[in-house]
C-alpha atoms as a PDB file:
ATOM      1  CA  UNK A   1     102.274 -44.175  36.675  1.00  0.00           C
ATOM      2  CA  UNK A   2     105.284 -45.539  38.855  1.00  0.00           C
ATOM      3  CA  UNK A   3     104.714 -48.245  41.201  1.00  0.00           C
ATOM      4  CA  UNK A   4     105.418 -46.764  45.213  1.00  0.00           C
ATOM      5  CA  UNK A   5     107.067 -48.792  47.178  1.00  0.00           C
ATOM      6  CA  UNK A   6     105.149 -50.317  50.031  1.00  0.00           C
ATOM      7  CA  UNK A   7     105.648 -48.640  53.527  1.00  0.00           C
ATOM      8  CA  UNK A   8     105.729 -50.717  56.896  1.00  0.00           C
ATOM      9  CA  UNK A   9     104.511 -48.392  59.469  1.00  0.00           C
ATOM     10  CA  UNK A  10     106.056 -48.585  63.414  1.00  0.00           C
ATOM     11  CA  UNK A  11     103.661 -48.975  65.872  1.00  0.00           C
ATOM     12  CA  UNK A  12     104.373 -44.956  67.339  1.00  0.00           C
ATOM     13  CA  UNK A  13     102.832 -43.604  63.903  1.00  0.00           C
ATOM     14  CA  UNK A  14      99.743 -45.820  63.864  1.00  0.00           C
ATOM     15  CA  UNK A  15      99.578 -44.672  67.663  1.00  0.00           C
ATOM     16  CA  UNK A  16      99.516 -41.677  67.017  1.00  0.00           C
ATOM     17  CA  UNK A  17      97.123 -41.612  63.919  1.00  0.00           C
ATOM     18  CA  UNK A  18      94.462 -43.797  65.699  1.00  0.00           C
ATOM     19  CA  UNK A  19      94.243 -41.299  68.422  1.00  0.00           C
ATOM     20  CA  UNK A  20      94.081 -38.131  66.101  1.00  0.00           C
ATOM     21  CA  UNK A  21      90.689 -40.169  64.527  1.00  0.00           C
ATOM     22  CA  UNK A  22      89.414 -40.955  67.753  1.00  0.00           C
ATOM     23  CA  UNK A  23      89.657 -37.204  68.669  1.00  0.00           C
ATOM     24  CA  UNK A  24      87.454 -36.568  65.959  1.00  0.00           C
ATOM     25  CA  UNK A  25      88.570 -33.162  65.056  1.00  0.00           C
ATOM     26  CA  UNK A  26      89.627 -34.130  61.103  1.00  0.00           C
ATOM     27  CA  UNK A  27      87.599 -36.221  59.535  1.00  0.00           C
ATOM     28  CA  UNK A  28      89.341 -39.326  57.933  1.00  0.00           C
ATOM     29  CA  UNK A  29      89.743 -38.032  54.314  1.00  0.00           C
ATOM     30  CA  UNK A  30      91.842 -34.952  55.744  1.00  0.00           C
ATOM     31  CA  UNK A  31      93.731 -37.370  58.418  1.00  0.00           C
ATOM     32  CA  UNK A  32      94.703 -39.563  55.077  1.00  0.00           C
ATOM     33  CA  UNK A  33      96.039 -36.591  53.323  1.00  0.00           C
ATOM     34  CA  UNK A  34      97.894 -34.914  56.239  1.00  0.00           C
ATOM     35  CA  UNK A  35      99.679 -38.546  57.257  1.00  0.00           C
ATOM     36  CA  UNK A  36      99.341 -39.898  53.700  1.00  0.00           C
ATOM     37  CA  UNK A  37      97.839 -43.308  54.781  1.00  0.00           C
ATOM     38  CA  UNK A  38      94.613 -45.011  53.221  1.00  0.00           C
ATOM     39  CA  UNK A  39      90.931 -44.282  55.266  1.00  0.00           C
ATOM     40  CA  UNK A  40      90.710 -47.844  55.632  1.00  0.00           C
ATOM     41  CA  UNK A  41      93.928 -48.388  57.630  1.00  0.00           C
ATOM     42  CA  UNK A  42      93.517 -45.237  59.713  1.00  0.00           C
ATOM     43  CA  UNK A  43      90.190 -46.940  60.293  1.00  0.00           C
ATOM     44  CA  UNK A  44      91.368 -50.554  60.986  1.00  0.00           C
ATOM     45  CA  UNK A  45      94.052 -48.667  63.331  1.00  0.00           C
ATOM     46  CA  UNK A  46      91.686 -47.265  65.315  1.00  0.00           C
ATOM     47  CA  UNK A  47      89.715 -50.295  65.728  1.00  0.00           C
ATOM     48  CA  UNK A  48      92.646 -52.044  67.324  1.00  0.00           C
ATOM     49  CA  UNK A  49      93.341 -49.327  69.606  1.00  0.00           C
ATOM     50  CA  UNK A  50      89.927 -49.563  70.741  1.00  0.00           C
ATOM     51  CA  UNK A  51      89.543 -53.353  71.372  1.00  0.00           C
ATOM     52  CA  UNK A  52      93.264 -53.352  72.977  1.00  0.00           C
ATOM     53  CA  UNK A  53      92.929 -50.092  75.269  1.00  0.00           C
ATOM     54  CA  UNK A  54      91.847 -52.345  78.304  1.00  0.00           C
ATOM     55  CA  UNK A  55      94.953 -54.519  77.858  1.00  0.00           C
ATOM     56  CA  UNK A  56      96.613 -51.452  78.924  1.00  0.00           C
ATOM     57  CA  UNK A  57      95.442 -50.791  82.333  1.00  0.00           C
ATOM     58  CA  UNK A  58      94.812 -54.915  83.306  1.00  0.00           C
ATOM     59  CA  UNK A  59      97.357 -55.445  85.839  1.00  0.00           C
ATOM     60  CA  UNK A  60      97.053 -58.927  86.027  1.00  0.00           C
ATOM     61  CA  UNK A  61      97.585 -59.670  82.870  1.00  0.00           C
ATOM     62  CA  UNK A  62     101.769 -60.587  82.233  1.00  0.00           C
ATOM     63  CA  UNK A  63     102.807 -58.567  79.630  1.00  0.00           C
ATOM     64  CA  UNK A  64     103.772 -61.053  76.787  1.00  0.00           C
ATOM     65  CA  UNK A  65     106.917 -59.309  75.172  1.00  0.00           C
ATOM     66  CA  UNK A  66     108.664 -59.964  79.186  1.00  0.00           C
ATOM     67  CA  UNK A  67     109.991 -63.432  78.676  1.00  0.00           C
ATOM     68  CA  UNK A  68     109.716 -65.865  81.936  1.00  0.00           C
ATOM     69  CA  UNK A  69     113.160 -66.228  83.167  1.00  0.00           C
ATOM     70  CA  UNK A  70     112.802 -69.594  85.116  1.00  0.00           C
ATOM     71  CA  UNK A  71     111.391 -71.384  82.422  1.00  0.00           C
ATOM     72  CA  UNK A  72     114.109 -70.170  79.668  1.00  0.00           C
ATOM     73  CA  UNK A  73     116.947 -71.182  82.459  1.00  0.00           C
ATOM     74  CA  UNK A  74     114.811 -74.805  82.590  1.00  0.00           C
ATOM     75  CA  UNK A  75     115.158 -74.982  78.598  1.00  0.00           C
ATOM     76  CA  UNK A  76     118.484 -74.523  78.433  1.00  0.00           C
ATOM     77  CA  UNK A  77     119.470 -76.780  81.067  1.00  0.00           C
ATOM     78  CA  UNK A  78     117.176 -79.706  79.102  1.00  0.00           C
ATOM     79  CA  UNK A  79     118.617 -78.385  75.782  1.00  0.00           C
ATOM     80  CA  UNK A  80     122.094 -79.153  77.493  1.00  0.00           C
ATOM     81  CA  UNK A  81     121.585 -82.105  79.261  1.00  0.00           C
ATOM     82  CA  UNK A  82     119.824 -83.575  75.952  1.00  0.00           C
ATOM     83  CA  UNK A  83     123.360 -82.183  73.719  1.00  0.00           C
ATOM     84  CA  UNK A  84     125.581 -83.537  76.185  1.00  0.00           C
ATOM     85  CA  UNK A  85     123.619 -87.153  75.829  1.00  0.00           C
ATOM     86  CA  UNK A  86     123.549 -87.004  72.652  1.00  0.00           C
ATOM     87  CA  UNK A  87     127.428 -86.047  72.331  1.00  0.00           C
ATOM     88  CA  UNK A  88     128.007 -89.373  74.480  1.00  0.00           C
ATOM     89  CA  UNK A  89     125.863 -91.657  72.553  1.00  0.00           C
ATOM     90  CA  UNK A  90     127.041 -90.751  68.673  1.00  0.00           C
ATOM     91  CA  UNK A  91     130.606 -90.696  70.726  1.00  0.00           C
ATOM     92  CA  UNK A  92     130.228 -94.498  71.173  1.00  0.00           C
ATOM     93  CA  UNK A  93     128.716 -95.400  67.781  1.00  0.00           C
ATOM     94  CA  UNK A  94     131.783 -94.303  66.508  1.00  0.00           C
ATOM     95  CA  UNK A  95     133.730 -96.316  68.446  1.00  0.00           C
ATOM     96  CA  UNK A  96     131.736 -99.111  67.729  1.00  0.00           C
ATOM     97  CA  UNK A  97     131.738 -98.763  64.419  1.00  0.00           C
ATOM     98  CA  UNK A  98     135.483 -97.748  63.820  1.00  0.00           C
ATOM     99  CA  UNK A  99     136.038-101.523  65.888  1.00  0.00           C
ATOM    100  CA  UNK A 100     134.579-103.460  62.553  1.00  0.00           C
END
């Protein structure tokens, strides 16, 4: 028996399997054979899209893949000021030490 090589499913596919077992018109065993995928994970899928589902429609929650722009801008200034200090100070231990 050869060894299959493990699949890493996108997040459209397990979309779109979680809502065919939420329909309810297959049952799971013929949803695992039609998208060849375990009853268990078509089962944990549709769990998730369940408990997530209100995240959805809350429009006061900020969306967490839409990076904050002000406070990247604020760590790159402090990532710069803290290079350019640190530029300045191994700058003059090398002239101190180059004096010896």
């Amino acid at each position: 028996m050869t060894k299959r090589p493990r699949r890493n499913h996108g997040a459209a596919f397990k979309a779109k399997v979680a809502l065919e077992a939420i329909k309810g018109e297959q049952t799971l065993v013929e949803l695992s054979e039609r998208f060849q995928v375990h009853p268990n994970l078509i089962t944990e899928w549709k769990k998730q899209l369940l408990d997530r589902a209100p995240e959805i429609f809350d429009k006061n929650s900020k969306h967490s893949k839409e990076p904050d722009i002000k406070e990247l801008h604020a760590k790159i200034g402090q990532l710069a000021m803290e290079n350019d200090f640190l530029s300045v100070a191994l700058g003059r231990i090398n002239a101190a030490s180059a004096k010896r």
